[in-house]
N, C-alpha and C. Protein backbone atom coordinates (compact mmCIF):
# COMPACT_ATOMS: atom_id res chain seq x y z
N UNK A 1 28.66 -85.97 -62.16
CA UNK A 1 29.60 -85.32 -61.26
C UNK A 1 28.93 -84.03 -60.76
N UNK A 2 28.55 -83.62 -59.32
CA UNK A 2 28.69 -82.41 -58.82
C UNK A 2 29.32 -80.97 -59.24
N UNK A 3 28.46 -80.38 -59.51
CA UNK A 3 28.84 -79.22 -59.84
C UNK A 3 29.81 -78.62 -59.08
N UNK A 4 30.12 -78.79 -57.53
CA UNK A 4 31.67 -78.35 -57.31
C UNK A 4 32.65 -78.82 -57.40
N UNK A 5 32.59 -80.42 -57.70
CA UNK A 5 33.31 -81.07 -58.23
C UNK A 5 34.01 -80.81 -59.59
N UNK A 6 33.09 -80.38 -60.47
CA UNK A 6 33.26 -79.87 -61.58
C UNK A 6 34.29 -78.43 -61.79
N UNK A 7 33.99 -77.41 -60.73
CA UNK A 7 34.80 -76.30 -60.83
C UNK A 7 35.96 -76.41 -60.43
N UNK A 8 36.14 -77.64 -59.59
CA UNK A 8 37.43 -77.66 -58.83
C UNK A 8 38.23 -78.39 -60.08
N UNK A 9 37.59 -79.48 -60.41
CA UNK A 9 38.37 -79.88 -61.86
C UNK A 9 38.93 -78.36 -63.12
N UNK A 10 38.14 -77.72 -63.16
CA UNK A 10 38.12 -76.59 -64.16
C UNK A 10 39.01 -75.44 -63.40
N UNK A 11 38.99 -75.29 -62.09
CA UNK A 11 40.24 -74.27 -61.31
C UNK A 11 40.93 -75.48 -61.57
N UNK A 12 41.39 -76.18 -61.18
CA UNK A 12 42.39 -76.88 -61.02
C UNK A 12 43.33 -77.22 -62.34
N UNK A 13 42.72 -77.36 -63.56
CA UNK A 13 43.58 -77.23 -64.83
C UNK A 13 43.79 -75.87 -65.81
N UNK A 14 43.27 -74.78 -64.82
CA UNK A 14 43.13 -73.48 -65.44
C UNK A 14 43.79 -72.52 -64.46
N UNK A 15 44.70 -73.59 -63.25
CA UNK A 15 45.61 -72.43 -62.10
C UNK A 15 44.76 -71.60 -61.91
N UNK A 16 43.69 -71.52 -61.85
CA UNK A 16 42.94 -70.36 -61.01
C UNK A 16 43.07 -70.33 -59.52
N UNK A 17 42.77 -68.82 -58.97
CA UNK A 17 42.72 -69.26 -57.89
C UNK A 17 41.73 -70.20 -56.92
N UNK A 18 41.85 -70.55 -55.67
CA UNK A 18 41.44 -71.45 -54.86
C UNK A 18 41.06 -70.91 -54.08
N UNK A 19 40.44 -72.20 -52.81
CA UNK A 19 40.11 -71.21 -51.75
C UNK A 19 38.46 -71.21 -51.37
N UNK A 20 37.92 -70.69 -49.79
CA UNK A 20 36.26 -71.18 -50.01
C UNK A 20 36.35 -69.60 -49.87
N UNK A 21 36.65 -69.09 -50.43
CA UNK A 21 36.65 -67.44 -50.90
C UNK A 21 35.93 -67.52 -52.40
N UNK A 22 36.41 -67.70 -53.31
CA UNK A 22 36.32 -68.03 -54.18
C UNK A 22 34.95 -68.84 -55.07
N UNK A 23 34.29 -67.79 -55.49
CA UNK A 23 32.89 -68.40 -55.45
C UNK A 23 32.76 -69.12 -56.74
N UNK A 24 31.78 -70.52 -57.25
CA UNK A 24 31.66 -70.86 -58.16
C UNK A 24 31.38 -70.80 -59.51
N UNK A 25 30.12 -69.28 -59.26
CA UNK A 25 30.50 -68.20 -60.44
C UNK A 25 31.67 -67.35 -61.04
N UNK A 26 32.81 -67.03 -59.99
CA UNK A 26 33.60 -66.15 -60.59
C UNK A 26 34.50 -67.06 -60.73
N UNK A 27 34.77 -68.62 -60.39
CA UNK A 27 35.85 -69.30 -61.14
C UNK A 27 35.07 -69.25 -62.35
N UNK A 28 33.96 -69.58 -63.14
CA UNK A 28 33.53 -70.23 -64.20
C UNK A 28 33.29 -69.42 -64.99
N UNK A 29 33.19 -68.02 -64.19
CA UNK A 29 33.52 -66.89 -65.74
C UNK A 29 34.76 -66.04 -66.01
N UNK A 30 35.91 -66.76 -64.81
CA UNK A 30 37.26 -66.48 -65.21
C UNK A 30 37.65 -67.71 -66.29
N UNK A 31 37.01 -68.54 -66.31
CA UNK A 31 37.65 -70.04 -66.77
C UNK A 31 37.19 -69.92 -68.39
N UNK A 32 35.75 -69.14 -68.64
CA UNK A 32 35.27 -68.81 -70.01
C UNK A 32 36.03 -67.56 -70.31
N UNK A 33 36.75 -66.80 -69.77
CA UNK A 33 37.18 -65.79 -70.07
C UNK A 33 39.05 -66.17 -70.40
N UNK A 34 39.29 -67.08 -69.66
CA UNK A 34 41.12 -67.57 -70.15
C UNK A 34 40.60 -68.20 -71.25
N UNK A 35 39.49 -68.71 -71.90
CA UNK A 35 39.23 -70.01 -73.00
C UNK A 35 38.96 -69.34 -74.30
N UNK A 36 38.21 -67.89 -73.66
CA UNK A 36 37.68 -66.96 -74.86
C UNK A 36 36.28 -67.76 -75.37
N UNK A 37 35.54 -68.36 -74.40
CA UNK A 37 34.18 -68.89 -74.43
C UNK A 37 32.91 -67.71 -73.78
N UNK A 38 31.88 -68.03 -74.80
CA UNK A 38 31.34 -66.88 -73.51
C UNK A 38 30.14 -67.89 -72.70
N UNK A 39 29.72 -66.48 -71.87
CA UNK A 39 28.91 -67.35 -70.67
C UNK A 39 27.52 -67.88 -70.83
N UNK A 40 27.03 -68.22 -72.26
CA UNK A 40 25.64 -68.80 -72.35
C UNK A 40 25.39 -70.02 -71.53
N UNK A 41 24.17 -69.98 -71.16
CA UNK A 41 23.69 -70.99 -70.19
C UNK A 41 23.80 -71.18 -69.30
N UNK A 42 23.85 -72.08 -68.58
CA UNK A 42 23.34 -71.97 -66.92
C UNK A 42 24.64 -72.66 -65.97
N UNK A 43 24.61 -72.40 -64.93
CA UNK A 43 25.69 -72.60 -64.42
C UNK A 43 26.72 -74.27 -65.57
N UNK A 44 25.94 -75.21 -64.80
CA UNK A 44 25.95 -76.66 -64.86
C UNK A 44 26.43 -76.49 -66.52
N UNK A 45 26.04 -76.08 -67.35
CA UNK A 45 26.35 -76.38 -68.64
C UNK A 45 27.31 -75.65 -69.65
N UNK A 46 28.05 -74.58 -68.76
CA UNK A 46 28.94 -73.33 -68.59
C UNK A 46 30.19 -74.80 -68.36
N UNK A 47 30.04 -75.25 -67.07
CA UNK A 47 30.92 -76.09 -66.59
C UNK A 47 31.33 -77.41 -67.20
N UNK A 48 30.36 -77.85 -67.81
CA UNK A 48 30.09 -79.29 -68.98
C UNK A 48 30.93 -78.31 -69.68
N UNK A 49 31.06 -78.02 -70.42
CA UNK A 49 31.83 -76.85 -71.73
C UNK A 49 32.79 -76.68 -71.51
N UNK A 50 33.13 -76.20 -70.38
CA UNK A 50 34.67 -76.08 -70.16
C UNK A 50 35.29 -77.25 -69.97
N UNK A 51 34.79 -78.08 -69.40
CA UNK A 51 35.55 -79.74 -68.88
C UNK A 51 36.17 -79.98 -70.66
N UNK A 52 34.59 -80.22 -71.57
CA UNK A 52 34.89 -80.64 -73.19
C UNK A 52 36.11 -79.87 -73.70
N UNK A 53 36.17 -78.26 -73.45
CA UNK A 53 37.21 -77.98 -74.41
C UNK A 53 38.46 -78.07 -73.70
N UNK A 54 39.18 -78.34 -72.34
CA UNK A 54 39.99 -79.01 -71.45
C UNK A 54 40.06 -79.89 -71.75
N UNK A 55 39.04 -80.96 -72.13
CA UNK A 55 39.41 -82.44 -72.12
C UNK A 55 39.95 -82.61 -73.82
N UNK A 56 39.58 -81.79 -74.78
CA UNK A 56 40.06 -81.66 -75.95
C UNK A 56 41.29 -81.24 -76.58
N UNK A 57 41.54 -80.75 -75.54
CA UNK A 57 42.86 -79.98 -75.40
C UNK A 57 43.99 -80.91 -74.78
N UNK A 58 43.85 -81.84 -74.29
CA UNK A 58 44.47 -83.20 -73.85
C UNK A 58 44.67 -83.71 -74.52
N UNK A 59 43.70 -84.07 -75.92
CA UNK A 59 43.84 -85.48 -76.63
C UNK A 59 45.27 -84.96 -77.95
């Protein structure tokens, strides 16, 4: 999956805001910051991380 694909999944279950304002770094370190995750690693694997503990949080 695309990495903006990915943030929009991660705004999208974390009510963040939206918008092409809204850049893909500052959703993904508001999204580690509602989770209480911090920001090691690189974009792409910041975003893998958040999907896992979202998708964990489902089951």
């Amino acid at each position: 999956m695309p990495l903006p694909t990915k943030v929009e999944a991660i705004r999208s279950a974390l009510s963040l805001p939206a918008g092409a304002r809204v850049a893909l770094l500052a959703t993904i370190q508001d999204a580690n910051a509602q989770l209480g995750l911090s920001q090691e690693g690189g974009l792409v694997a910041q975003a893998d991380r958040l999907l896992q503990v979202l998708s964990d949080r489902l089951v």
